[in-house]
Structures are given as C-alpha cells and as structure tokens.
Protein backbone atom coordinates (compact mmCIF):
# COMPACT_ATOMS: atom_id res chain seq x y z
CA UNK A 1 40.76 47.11 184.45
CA UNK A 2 41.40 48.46 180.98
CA UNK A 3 44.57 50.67 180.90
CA UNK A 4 43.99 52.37 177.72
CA UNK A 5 43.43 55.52 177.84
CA UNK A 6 41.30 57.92 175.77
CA UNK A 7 42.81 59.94 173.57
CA UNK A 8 41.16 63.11 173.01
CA UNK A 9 41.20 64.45 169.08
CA UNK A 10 40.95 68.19 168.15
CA UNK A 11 38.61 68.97 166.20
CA UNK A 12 38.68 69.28 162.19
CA UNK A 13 39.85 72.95 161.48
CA UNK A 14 38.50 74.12 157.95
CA UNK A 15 38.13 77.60 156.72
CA UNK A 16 35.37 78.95 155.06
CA UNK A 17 35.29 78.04 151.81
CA UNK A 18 36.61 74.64 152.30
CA UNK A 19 33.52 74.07 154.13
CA UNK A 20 32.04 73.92 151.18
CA UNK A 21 34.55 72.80 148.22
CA UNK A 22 35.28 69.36 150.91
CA UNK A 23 31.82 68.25 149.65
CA UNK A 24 32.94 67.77 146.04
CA UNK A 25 36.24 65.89 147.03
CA UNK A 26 36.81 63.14 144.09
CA UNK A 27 39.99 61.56 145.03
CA UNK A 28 42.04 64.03 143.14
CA UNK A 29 44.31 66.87 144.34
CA UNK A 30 47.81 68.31 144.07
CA UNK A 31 49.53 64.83 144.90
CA UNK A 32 49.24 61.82 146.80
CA UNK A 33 50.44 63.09 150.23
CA UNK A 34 47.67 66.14 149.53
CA UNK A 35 44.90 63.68 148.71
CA UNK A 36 45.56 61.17 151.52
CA UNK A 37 44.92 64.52 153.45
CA UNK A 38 41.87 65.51 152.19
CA UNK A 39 40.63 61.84 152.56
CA UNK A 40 41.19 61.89 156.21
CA UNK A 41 39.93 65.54 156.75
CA UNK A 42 36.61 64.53 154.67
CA UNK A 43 36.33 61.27 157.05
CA UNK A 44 37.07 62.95 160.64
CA UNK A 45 34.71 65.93 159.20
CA UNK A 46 31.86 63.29 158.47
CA UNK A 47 31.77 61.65 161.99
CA UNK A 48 29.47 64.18 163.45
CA UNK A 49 32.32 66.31 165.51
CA UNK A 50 32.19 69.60 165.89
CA UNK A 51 33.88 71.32 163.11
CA UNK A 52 36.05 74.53 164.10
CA UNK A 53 35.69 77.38 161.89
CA UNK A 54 38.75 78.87 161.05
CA UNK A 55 40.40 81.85 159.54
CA UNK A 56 43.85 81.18 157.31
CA UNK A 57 45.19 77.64 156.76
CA UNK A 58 43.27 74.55 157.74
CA UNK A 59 43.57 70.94 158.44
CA UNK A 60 43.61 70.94 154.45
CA UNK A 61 46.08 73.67 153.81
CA UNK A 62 48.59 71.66 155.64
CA UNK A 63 49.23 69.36 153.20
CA UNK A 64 49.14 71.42 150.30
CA UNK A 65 52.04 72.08 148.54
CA UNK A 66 51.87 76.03 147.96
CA UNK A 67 51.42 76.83 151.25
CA UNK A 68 54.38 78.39 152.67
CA UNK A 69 54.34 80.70 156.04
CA UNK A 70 50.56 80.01 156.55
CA UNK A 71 49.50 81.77 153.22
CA UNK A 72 48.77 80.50 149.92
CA UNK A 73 51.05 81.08 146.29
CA UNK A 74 49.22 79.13 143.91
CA UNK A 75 49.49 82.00 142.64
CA UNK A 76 50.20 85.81 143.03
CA UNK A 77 46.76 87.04 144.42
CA UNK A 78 45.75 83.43 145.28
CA UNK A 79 46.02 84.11 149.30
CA UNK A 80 43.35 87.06 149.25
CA UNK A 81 41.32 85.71 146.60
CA UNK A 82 40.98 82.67 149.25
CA UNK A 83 40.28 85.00 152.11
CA UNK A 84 37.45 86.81 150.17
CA UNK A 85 35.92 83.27 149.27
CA UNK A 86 36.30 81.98 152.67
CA UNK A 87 34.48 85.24 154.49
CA UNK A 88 31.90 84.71 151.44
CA UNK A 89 31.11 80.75 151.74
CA UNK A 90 30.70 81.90 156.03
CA UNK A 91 28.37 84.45 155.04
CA UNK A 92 26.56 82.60 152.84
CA UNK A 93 26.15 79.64 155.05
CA UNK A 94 25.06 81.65 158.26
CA UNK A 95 28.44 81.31 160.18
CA UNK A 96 29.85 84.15 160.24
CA UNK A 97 30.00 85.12 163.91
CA UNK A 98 30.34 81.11 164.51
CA UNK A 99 33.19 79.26 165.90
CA UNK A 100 32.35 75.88 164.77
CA UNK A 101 29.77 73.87 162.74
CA UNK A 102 29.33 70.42 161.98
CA UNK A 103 29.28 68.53 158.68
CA UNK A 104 25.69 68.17 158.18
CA UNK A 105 24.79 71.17 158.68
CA UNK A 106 27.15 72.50 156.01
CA UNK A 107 25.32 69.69 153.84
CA UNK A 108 21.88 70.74 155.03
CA UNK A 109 22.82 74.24 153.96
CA UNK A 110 24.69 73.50 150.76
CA UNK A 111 22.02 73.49 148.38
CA UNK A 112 20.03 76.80 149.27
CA UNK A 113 23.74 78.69 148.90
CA UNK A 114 25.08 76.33 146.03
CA UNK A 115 23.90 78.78 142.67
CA UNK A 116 25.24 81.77 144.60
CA UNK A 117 28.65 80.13 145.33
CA UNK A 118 28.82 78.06 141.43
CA UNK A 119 28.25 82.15 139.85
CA UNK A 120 30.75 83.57 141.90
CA UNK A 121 33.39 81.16 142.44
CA UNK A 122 32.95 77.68 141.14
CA UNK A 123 32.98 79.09 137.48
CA UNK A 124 36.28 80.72 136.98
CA UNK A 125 37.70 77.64 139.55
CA UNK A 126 40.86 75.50 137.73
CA UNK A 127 38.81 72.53 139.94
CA UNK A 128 35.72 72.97 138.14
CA UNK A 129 36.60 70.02 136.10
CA UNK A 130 37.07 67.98 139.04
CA UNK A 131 34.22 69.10 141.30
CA UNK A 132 32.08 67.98 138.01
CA UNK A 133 32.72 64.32 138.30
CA UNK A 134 31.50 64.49 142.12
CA UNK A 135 27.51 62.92 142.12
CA UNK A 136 26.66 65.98 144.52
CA UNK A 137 28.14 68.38 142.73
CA UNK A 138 26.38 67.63 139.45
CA UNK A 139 23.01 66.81 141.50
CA UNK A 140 23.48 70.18 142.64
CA UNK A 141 24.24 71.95 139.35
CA UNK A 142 21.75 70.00 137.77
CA UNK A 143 19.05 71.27 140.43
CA UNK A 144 20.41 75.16 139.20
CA UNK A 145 19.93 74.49 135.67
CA UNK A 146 16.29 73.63 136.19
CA UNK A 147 15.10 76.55 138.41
C-alpha cells in the first residue's frame, strides 16, 4: 500500500494583465528571488491547471519587491495604473465576468488582442526592452508591423 498522500496545489493566481505580460517572461526581473518566482509561476501556469483570475496581488506580486500591504509603489500612481491594465488585458481577453482561465487559452487569445494591448500599454512599459528579446513577443510585434 503506498502511504503517500496527494497533495492538493492551489491553483496559479494571476491578475489581469499578468495574464498576458507572463508570456514574454525572459529570465529577467527585479532580482533573483523575483525571477525564481516568475519561473515557477510561468511553469505551474503552463501545466494545463486552471488558472484563477484575480483582482490585486498575484502569485507574481508576491515576490516583488515594491509590493507592500497588497498594493504596488513602483511608483506613485503605479498601483492604479496596474488596476486599469489588469481590468483592460480581462476585457480584452473575454474574461471579465470569469473566475479562472487556463494558459492556453490566454495563448490562443494573445495574438487577436496583442496590437491593442502593445498601443496602449506595452509602449510607454520600462519592460519593453525586455519583453523584446522574448521570440513571442517579437513574432507577435512582427505580425503588427505587417498588417
């Protein structure tokens, strides 16, 4: 008889626009603790589990280094800019009244959203340089430029 037992997981938490910025992940972030995070968010988030949709700080927040009492200060406005991106990239993607997703259907739905979300967010973004170096990121921008 096996006496292991299961252990049962949660289920990745990411907010809206994280959804969608977790695609372009390139091994770089804030610090190492930060990017060991986002590696292990990415991989749970890629087995096919549900994905919970949530509002305010994530499975990625957690690790980052300017949150502090569940909001953001990157910089002054930086927690309501995030809110208005996150309620934007679950508009955009058809979630908005959805609890959870699952990573390829973000992936299925990236590219029909992707000019929308580059005009409105990607460009002013201080990761813009990093997202750039990601192969789907530039297949994606590349697939812009030529419509």
């Amino acid at each position: 008889m096996n006496n292991l037992k299961s252990v049962h997981k949660p289920p990745v938490s990411l907010r809206g626009h994280h959804l969608i910025c977790l695609h372009f992940f390139n091994g770089e972030g804030y610090n190492p603790g930060f990017i060991e995070n986002l590696g292990y968010v990415l991989r749970n988030a890629e087995t096919g589990e549900p994905i919970a949709i949530v509002t305010g700080d994530d499975d990625v927040c957690r690790a980052c280094p300017f949150l502090k009492e569940r909001r953001c200060f990157y910089r002054q406005d930086s927690d309501e800019e995030i809110r208005d991106m996150d309620s934007t990239a679950r508009e955009l993607l058809g979630l908005s009244s959805r609890p959870s997703t699952s990573w390829t259907e973000i992936s299925e739905r990236l590219p029909a959203i992707f000019t929308i979300w580059y005009e409105k967010f990607c460009r002013g973004c201080d990761w813009l340089p990093v997202c750039r170096k990601n192969t789907a990121f530039s297949q994606l921008y590349n697939e812009k430029a030529e419509s």
